[in-house]
Protein backbone atom coordinates (compact mmCIF):
# COMPACT_ATOMS: atom_id res chain seq x y z
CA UNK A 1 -10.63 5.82 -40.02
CA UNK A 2 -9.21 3.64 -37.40
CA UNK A 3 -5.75 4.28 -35.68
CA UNK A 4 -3.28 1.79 -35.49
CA UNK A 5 -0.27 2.45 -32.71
CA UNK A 6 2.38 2.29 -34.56
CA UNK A 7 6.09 1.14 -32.26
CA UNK A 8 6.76 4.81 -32.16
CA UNK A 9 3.79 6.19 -30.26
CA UNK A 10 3.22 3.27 -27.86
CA UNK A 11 5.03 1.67 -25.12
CA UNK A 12 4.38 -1.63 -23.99
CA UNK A 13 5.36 -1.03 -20.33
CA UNK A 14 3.27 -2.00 -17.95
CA UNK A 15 3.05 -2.70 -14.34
CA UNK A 16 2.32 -7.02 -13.19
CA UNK A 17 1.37 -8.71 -10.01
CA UNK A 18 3.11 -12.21 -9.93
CA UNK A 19 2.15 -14.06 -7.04
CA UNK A 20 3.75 -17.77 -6.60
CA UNK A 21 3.14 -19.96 -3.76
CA UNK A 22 6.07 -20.44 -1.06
CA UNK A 23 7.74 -17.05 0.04
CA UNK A 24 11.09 -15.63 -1.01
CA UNK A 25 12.76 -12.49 0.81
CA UNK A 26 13.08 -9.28 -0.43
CA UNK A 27 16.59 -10.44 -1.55
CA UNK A 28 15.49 -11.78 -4.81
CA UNK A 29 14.46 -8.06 -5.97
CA UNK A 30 17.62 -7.98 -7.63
CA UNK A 31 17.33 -11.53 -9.41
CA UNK A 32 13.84 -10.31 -10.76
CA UNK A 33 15.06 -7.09 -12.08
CA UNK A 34 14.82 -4.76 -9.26
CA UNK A 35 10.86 -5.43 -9.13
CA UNK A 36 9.68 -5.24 -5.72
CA UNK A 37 9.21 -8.95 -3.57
CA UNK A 38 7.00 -9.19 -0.67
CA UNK A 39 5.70 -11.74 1.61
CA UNK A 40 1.61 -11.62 0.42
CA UNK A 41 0.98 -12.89 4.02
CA UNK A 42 -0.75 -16.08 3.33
CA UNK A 43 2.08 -18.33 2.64
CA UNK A 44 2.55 -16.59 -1.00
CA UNK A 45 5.34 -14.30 -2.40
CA UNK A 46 3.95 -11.16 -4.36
CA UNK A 47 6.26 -9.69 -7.33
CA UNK A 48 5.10 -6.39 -8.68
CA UNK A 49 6.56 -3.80 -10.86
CA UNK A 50 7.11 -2.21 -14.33
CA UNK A 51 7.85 -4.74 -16.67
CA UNK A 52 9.17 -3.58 -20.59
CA UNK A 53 7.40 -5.82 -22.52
CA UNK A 54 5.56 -8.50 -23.21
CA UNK A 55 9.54 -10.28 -23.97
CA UNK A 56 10.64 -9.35 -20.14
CA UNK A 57 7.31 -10.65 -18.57
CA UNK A 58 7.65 -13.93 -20.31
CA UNK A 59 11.42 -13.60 -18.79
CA UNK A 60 10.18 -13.21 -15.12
CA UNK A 61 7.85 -16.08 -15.60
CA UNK A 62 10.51 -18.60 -16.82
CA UNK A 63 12.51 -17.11 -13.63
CA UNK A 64 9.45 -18.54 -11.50
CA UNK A 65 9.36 -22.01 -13.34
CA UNK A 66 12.84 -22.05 -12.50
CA UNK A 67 12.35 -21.98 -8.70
CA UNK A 68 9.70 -25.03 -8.77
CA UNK A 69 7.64 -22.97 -7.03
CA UNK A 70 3.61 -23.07 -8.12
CA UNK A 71 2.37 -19.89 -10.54
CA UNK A 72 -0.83 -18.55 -8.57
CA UNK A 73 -1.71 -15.70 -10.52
CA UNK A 74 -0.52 -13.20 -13.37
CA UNK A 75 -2.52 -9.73 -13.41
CA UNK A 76 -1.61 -6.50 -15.32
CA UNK A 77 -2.46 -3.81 -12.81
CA UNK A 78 -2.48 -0.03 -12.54
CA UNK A 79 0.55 1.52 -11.96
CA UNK A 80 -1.07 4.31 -9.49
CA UNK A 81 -2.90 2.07 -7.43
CA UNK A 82 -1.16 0.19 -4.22
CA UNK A 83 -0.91 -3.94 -4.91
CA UNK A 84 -3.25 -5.80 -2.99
CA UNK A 85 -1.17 -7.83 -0.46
């Protein structure tokens, strides 16, 4: 038989890589929830960190359509690993 997570033995946390085009300081950490904001180094900003839920990532991402600045890229990635820059 098949088990189903059930709300009480599953978290939805994970960790996201948001990268947008046109850079931002480290100064907007706190507008995007403490995550961390980095210059990716090719004209890109890089936002990664633990995000709740699915709820708070689609939060983030209207945050970014807010600035007017392109969406590159959206990946889940592993927590224990370092983001690529």
């Amino acid at each position: 038989m098949a088990h189903h997570p059930t709300p009480t033995d599953r978290s939805d946390e994970a960790a996201y890589e948001i990268r947008i085009s046109g850079m931002l300081g480290s100064r907007w950490a706190g507008w995007f929830d403490g995550l961390t904001v980095r210059d990716g180094g090719d004209g890109t900003t890089v936002i990664t960190g633990l995000v709740a839920d699915q709820a708070a990532l689609f939060g983030l991402l209207q945050r970014v359509h807010g600035l007017g600045l392109p969406l590159i890229s959206v990946a889940r990635i592993d927590p224990g690993t370092n983001p690529r820059s």
